[in-house]
PDB file of N, CA and C in Angstrom:
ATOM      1  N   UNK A   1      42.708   6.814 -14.184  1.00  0.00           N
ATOM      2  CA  UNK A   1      41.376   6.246 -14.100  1.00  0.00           C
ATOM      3  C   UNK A   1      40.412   7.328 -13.618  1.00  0.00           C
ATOM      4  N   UNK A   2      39.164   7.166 -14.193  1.00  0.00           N
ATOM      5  CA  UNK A   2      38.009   7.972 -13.577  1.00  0.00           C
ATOM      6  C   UNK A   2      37.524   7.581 -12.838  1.00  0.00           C
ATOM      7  N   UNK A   3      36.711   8.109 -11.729  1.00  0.00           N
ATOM      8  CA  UNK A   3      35.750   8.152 -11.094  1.00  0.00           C
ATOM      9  C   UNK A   3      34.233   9.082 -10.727  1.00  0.00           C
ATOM     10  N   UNK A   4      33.472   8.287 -10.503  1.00  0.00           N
ATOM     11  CA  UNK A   4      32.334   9.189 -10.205  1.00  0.00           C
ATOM     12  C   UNK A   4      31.700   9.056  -8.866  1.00  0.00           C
ATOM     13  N   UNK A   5      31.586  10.256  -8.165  1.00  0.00           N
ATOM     14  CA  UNK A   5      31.100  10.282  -6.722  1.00  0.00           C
ATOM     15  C   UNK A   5      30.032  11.333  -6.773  1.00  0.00           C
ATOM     16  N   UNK A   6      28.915  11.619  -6.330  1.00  0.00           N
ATOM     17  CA  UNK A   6      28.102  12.534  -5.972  1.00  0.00           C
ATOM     18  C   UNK A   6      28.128  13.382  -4.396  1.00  0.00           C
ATOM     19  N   UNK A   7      27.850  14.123  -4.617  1.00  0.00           N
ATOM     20  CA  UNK A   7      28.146  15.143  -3.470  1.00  0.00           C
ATOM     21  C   UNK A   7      26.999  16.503  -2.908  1.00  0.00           C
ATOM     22  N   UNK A   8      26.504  16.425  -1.585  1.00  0.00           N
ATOM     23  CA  UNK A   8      25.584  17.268  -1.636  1.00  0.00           C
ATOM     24  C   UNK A   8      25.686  18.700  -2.029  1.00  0.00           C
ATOM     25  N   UNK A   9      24.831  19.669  -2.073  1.00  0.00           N
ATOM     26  CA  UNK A   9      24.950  21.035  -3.010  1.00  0.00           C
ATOM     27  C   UNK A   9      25.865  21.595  -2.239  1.00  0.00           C
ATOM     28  N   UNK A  10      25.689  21.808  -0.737  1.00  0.00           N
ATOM     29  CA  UNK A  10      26.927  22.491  -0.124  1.00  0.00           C
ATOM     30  C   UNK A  10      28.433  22.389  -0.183  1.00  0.00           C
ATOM     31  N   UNK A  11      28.584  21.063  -0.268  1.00  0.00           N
ATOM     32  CA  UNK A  11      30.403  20.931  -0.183  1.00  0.00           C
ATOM     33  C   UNK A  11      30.500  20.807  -1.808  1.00  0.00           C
ATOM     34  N   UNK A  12      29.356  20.703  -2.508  1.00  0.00           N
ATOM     35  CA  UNK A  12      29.770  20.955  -4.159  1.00  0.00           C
ATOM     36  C   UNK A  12      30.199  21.988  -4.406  1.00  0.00           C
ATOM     37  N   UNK A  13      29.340  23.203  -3.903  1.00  0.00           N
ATOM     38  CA  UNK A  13      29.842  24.577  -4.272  1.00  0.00           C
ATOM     39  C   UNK A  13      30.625  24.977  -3.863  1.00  0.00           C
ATOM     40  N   UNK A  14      31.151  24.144  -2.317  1.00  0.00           N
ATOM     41  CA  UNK A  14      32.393  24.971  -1.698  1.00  0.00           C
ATOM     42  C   UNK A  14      33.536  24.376  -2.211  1.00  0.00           C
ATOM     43  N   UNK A  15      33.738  23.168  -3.232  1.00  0.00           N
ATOM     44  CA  UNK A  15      34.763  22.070  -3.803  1.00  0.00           C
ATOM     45  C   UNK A  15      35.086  23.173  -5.244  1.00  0.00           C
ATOM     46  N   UNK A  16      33.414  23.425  -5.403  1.00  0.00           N
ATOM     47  CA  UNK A  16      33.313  24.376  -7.184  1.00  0.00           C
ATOM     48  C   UNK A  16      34.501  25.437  -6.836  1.00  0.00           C
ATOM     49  N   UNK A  17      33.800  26.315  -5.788  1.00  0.00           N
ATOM     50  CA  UNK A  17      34.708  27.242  -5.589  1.00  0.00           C
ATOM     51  C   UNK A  17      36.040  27.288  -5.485  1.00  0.00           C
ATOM     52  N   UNK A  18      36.831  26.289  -5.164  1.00  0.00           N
ATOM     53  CA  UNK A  18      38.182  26.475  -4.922  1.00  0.00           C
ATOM     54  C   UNK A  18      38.436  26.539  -3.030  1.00  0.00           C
ATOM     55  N   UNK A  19      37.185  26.341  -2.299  1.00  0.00           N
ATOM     56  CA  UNK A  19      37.144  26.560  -0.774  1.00  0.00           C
ATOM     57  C   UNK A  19      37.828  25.299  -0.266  1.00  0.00           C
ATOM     58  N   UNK A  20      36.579  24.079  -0.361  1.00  0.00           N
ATOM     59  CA  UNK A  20      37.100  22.859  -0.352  1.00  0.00           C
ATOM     60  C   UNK A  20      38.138  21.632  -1.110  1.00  0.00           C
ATOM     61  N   UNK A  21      39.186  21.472  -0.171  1.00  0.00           N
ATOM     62  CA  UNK A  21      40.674  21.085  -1.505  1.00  0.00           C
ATOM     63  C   UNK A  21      40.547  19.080  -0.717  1.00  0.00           C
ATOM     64  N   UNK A  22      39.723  18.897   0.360  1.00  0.00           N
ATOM     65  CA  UNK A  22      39.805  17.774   1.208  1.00  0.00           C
ATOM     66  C   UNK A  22      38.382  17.431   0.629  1.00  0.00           C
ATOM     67  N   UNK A  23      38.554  16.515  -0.118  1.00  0.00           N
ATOM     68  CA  UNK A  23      36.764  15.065   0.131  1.00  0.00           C
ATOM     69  C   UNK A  23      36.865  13.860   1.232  1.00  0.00           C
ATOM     70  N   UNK A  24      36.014  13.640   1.723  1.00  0.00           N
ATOM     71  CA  UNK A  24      36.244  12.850   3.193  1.00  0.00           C
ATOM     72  C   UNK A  24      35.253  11.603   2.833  1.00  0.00           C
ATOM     73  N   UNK A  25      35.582  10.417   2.767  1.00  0.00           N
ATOM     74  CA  UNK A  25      35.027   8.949   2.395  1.00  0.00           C
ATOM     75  C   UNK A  25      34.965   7.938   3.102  1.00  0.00           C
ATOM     76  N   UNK A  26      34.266   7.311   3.442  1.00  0.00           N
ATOM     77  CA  UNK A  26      34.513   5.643   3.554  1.00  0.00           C
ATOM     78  C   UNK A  26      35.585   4.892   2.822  1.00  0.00           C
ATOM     79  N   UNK A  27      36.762   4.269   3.220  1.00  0.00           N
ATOM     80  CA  UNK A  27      37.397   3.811   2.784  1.00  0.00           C
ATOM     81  C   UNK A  27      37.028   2.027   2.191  1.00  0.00           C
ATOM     82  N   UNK A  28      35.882   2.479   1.703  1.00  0.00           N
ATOM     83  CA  UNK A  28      35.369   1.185   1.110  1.00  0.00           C
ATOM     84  C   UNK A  28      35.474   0.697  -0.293  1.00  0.00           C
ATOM     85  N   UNK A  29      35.166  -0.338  -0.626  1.00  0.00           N
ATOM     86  CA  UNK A  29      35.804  -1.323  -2.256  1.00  0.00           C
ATOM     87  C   UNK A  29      36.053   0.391  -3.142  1.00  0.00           C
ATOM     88  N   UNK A  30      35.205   0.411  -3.333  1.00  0.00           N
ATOM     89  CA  UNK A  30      34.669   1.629  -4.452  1.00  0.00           C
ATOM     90  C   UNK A  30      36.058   2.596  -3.978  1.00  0.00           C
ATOM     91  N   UNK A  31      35.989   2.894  -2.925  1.00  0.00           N
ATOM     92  CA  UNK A  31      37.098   4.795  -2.812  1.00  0.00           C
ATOM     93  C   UNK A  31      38.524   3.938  -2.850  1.00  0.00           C
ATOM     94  N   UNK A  32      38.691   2.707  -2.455  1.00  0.00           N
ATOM     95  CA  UNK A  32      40.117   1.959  -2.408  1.00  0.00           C
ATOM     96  C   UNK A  32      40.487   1.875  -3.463  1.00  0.00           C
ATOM     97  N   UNK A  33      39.851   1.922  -4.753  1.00  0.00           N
ATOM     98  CA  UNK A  33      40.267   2.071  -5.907  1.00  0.00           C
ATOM     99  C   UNK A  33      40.690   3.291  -6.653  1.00  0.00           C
ATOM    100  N   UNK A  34      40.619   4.275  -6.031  1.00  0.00           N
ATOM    101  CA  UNK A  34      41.126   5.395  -6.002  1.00  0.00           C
ATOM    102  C   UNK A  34      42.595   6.059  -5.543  1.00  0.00           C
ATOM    103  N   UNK A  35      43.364   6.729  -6.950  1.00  0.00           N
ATOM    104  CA  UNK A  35      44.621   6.484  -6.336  1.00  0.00           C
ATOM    105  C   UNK A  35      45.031   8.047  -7.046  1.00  0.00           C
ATOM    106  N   UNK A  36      46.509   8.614  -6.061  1.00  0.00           N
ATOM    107  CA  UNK A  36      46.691   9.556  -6.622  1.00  0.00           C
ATOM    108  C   UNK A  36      46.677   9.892  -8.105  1.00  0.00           C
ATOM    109  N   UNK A  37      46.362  11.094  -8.972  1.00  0.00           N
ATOM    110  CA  UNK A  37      46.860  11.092 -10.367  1.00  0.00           C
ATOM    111  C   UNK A  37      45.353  10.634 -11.248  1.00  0.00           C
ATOM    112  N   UNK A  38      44.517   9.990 -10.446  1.00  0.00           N
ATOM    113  CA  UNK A  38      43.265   9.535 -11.143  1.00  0.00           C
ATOM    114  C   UNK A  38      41.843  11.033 -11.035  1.00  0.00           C
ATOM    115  N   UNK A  39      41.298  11.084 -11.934  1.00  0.00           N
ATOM    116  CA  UNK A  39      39.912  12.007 -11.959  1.00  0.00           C
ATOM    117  C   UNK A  39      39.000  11.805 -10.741  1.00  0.00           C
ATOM    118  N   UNK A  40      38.590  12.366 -10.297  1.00  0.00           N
ATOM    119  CA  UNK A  40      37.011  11.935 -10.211  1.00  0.00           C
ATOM    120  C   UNK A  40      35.779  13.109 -10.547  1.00  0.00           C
ATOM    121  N   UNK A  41      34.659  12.844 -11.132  1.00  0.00           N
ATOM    122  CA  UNK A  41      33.431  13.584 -11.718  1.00  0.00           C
ATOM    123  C   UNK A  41      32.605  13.398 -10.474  1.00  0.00           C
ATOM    124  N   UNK A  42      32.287  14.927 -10.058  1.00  0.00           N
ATOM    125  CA  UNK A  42      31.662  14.612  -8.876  1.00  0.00           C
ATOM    126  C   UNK A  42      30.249  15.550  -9.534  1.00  0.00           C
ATOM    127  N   UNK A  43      29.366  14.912  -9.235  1.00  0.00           N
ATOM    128  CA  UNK A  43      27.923  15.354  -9.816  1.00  0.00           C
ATOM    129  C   UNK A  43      27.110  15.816  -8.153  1.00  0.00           C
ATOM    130  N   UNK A  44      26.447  17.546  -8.317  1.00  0.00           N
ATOM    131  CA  UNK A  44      25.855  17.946  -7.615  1.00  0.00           C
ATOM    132  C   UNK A  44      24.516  16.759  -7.230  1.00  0.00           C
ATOM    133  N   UNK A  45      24.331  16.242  -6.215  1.00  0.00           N
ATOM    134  CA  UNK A  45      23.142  15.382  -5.459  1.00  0.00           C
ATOM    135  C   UNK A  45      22.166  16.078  -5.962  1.00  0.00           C
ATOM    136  N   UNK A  46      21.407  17.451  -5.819  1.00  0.00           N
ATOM    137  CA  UNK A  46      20.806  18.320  -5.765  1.00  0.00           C
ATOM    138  C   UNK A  46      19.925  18.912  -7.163  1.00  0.00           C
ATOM    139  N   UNK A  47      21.128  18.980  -8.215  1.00  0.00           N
ATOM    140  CA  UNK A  47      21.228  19.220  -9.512  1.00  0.00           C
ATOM    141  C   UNK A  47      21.938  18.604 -10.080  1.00  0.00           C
ATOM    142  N   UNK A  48      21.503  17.352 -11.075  1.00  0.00           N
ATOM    143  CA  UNK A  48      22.105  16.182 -11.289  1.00  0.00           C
ATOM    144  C   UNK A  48      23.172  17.277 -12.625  1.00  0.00           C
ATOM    145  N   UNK A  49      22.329  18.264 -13.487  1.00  0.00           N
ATOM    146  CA  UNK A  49      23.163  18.842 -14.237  1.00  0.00           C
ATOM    147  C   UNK A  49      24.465  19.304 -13.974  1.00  0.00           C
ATOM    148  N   UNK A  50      25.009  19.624 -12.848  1.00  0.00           N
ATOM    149  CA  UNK A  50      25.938  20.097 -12.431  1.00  0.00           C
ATOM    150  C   UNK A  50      26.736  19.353 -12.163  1.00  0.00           C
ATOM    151  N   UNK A  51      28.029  19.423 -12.611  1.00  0.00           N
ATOM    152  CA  UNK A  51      29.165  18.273 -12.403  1.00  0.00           C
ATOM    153  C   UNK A  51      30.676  19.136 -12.649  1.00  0.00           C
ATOM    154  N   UNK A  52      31.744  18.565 -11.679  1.00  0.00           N
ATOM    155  CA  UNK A  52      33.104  19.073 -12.582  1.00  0.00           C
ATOM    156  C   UNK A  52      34.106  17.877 -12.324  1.00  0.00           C
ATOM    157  N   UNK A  53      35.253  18.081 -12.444  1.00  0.00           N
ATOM    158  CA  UNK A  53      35.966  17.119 -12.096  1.00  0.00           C
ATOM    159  C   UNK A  53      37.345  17.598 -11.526  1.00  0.00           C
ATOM    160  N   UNK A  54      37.870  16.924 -10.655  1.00  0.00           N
ATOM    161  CA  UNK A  54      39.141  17.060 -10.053  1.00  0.00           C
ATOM    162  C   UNK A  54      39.737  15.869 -10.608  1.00  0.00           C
ATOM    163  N   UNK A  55      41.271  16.253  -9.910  1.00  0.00           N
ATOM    164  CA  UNK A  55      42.951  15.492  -9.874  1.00  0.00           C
ATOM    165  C   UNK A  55      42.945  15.082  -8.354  1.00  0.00           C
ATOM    166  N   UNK A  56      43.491  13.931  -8.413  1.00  0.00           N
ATOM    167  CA  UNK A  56      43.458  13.620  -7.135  1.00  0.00           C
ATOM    168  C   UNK A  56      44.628  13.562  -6.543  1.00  0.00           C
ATOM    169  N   UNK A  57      45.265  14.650  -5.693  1.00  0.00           N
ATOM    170  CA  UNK A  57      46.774  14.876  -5.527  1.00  0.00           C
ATOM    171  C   UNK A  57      47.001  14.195  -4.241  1.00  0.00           C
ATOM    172  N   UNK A  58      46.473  14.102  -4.093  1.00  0.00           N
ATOM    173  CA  UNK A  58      47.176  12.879  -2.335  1.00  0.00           C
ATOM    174  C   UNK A  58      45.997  12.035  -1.772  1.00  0.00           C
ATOM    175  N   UNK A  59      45.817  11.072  -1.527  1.00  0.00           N
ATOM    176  CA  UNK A  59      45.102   9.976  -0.962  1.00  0.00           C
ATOM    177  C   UNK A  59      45.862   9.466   0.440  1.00  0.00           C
ATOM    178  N   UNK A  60      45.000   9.783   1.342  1.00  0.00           N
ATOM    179  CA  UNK A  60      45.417   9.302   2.841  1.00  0.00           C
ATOM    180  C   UNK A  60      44.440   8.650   3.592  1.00  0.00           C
ATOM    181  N   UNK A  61      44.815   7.033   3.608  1.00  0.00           N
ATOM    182  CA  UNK A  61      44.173   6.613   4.653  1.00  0.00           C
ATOM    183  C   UNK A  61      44.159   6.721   6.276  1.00  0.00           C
ATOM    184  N   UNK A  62      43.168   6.671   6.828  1.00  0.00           N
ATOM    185  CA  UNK A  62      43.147   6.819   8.504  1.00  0.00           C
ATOM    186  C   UNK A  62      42.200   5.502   8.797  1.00  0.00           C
ATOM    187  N   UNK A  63      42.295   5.086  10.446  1.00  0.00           N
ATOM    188  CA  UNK A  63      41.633   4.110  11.088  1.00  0.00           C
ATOM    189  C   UNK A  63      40.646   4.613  11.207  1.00  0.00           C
ATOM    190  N   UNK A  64      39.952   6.003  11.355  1.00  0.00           N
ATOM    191  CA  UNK A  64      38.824   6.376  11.792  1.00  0.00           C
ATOM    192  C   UNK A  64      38.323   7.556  11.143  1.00  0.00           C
ATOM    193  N   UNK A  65      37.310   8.293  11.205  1.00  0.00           N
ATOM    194  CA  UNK A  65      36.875   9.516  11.232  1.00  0.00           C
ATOM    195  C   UNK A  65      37.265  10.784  11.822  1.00  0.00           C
ATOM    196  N   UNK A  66      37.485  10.463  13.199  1.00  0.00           N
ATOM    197  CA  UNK A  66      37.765  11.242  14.116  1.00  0.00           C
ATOM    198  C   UNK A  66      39.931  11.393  13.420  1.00  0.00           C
ATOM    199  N   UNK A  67      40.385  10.396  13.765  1.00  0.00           N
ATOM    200  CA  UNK A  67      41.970  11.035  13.039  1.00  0.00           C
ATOM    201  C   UNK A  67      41.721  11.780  12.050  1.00  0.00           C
ATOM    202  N   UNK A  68      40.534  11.429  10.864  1.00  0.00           N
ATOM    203  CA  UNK A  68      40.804  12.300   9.617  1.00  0.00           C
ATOM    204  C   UNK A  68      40.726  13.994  10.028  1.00  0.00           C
ATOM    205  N   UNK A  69      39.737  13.473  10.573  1.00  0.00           N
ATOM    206  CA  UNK A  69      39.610  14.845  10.894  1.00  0.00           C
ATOM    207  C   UNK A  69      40.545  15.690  12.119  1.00  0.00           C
ATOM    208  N   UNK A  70      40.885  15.252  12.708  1.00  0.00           N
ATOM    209  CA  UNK A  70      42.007  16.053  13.591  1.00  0.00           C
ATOM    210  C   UNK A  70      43.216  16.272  12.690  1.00  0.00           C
ATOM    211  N   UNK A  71      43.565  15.732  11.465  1.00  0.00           N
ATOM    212  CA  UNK A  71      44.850  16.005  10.493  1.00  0.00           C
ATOM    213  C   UNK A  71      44.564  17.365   9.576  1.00  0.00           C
ATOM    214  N   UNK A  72      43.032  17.465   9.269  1.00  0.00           N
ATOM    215  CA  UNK A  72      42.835  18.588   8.250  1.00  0.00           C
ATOM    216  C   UNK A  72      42.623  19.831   9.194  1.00  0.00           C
ATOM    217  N   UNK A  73      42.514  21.212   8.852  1.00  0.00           N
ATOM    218  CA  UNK A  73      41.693  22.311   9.284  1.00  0.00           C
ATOM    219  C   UNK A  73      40.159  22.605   8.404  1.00  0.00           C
ATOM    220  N   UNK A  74      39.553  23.156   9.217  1.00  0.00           N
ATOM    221  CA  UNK A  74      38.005  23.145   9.061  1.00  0.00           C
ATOM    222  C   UNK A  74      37.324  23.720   7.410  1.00  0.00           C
ATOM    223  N   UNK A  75      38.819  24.433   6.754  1.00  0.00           N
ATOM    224  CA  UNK A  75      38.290  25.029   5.649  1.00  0.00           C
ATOM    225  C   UNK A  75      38.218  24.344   5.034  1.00  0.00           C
ATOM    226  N   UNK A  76      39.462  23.294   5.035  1.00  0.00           N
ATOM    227  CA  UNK A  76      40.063  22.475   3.790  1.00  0.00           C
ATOM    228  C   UNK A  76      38.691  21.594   3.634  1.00  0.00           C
ATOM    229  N   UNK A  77      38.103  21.065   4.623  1.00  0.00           N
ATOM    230  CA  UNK A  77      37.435  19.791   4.298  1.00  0.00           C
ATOM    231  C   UNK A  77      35.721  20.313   4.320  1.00  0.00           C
ATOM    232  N   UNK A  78      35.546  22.110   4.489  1.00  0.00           N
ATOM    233  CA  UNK A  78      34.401  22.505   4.234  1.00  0.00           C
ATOM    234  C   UNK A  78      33.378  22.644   5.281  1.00  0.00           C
ATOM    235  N   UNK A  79      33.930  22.711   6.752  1.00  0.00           N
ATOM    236  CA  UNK A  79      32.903  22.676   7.439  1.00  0.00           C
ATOM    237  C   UNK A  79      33.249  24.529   7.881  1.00  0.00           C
ATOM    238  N   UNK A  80      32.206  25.355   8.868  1.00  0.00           N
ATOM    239  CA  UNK A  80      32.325  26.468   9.586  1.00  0.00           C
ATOM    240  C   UNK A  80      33.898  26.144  10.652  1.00  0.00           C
ATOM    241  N   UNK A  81      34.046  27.500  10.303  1.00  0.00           N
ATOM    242  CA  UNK A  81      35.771  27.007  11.231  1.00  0.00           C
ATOM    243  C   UNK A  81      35.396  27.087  12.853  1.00  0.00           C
ATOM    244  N   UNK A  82      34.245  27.413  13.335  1.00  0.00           N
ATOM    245  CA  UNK A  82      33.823  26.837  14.693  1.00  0.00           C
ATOM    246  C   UNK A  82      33.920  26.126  15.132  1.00  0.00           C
ATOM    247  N   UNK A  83      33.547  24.996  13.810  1.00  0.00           N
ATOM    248  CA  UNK A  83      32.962  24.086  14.166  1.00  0.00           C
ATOM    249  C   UNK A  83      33.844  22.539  15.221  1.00  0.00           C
ATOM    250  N   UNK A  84      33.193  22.291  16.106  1.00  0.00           N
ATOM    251  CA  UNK A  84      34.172  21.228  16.939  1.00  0.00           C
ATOM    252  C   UNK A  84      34.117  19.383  16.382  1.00  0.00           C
ATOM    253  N   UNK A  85      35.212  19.050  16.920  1.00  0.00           N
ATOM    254  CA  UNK A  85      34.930  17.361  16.309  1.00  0.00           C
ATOM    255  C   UNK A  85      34.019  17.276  16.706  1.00  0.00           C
ATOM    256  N   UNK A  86      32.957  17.143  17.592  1.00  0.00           N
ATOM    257  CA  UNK A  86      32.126  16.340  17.827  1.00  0.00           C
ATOM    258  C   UNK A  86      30.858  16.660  16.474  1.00  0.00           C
ATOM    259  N   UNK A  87      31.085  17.796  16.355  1.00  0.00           N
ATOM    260  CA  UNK A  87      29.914  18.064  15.667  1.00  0.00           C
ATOM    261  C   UNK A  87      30.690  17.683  14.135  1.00  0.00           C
ATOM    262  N   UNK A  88      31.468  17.579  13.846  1.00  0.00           N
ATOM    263  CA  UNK A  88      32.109  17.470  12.216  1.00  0.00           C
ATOM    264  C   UNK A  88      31.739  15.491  12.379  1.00  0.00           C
ATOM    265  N   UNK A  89      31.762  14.719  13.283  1.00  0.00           N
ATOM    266  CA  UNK A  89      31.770  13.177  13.087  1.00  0.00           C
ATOM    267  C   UNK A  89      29.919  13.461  13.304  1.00  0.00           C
ATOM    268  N   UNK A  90      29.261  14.538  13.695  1.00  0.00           N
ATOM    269  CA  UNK A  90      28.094  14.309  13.819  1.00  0.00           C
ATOM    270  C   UNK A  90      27.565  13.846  12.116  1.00  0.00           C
ATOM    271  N   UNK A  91      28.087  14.860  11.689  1.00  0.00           N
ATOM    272  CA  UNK A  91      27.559  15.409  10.265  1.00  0.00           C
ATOM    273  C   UNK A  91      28.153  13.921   9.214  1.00  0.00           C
ATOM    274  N   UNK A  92      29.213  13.199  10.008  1.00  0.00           N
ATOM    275  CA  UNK A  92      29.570  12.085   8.654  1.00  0.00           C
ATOM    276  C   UNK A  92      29.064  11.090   9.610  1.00  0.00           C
ATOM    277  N   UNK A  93      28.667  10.607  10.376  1.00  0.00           N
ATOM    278  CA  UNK A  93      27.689   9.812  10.669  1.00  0.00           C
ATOM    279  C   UNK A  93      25.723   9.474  10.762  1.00  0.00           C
ATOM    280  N   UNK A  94      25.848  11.245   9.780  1.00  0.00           N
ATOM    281  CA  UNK A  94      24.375  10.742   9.075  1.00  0.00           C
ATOM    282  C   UNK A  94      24.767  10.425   7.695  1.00  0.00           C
ATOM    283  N   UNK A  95      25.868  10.047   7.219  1.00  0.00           N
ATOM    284  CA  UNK A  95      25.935   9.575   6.377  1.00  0.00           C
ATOM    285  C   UNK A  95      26.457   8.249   6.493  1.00  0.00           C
ATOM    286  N   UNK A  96      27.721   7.949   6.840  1.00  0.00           N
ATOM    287  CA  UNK A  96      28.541   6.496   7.043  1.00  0.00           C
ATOM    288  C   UNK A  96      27.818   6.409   8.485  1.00  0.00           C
ATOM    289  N   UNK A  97      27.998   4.474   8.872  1.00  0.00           N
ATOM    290  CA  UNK A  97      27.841   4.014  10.203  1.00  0.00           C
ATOM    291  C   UNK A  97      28.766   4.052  10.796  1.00  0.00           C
ATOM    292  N   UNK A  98      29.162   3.846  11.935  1.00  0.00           N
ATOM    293  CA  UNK A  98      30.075   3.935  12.757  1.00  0.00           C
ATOM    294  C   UNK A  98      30.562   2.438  12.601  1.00  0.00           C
ATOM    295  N   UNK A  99      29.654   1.057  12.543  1.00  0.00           N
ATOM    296  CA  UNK A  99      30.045   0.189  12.179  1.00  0.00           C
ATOM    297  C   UNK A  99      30.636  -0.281  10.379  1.00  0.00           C
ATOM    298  N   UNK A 100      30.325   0.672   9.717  1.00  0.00           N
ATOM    299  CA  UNK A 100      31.301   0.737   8.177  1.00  0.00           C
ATOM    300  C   UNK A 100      32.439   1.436   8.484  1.00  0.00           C
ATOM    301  N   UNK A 101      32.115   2.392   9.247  1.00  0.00           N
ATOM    302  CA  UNK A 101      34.034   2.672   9.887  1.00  0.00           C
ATOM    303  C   UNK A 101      34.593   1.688  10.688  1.00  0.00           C
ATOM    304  N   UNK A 102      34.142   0.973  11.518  1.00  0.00           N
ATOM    305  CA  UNK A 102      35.188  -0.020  11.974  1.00  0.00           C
ATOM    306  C   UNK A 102      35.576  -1.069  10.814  1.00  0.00           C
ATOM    307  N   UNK A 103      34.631  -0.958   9.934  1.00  0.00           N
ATOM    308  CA  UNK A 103      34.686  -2.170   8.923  1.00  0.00           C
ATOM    309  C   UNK A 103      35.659  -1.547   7.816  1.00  0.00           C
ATOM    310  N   UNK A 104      35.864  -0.616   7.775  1.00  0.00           N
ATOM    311  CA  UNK A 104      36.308  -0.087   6.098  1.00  0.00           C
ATOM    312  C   UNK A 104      37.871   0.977   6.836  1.00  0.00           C
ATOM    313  N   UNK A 105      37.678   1.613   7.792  1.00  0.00           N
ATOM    314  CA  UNK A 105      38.529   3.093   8.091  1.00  0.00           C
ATOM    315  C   UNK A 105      37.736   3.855   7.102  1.00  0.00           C
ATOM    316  N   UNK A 106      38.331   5.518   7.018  1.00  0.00           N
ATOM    317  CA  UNK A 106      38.080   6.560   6.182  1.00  0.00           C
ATOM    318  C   UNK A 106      39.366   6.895   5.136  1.00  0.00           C
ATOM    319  N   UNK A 107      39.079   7.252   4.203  1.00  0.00           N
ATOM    320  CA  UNK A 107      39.631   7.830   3.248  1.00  0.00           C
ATOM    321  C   UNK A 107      39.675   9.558   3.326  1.00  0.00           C
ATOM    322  N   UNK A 108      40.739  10.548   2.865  1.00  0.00           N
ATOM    323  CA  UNK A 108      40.772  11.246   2.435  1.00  0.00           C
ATOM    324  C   UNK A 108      41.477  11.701   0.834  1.00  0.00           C
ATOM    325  N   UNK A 109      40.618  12.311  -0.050  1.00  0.00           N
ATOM    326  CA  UNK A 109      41.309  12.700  -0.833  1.00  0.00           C
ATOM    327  C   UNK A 109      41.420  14.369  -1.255  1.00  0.00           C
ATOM    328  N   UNK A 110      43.136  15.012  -0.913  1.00  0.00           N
ATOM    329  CA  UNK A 110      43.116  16.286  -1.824  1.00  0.00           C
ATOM    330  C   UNK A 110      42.923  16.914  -3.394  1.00  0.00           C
ATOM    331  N   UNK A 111      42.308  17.225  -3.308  1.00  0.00           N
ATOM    332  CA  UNK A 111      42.018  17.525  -5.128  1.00  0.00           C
ATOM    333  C   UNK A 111      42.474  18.915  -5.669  1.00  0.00           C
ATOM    334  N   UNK A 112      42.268  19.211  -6.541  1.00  0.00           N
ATOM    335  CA  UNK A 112      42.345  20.213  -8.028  1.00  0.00           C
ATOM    336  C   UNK A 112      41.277  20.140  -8.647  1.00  0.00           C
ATOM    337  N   UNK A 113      40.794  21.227  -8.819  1.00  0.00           N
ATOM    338  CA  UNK A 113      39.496  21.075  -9.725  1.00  0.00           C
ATOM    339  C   UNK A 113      40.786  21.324 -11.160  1.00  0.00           C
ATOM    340  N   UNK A 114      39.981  20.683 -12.243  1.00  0.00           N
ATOM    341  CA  UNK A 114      40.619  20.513 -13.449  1.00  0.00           C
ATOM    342  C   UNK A 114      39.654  20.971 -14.759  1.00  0.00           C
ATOM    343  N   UNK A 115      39.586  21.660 -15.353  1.00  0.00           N
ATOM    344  CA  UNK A 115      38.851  22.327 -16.483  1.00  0.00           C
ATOM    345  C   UNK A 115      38.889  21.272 -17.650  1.00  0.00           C
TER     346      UNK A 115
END
């Protein structure tokens, strides 16, 4: 199955590149339908022209944000390798609520970019 997710220009280019191999989600209706072995077309936010697609080689759910992120290292999932939890749940809580994480958990998925 396909999917389509959009993604801002930064973790696009670092996903383009081969940097970022971790996408980090809301484990909500939409990403639960997502399962190893399936596509997803992830279209630059920024530059709608820009798009590629990955394989989705492992899908792991967690209760929270904070586990996802203590399981990966800082490259995989695209942040500065400085960088500390507090500031990595800063950055996905201007996106998700803290109350859609109690409501949903987080998703992770490893990918392949696929030609």
């Amino acid at each position: 199955m396909e999917h389509k997710m959009r993604l801002y220009d930064k973790p696009f280019q670092l996903m383009l590149a081969g940097t970022k191999t971790v996408e980090i989600r809301l484990n909500d209706e939409k990403r639960q339908a997502v399962q190893n072995g399936d596509t997803i077309q992830f279209t630059n936010l920024e530059n709608a022209d820009q798009s590629f697609k990955v394989e989705v080689l492992e899908r792991v759910q967690f209760d929270s944000f904070q586990e996802l992120l203590k399981y990966y290292d800082n490259e995989e999932i695209g942040v500065p390798e400085d960088y500390q939890l507090s500031q990595k749940l800063a950055e996905i809580y201007q996106i998700y609520s803290q109350a859609e994480e109690l409501e949903y958990g987080a998703v992770s998925f490893r990918v392949k970019r696929i030609e």
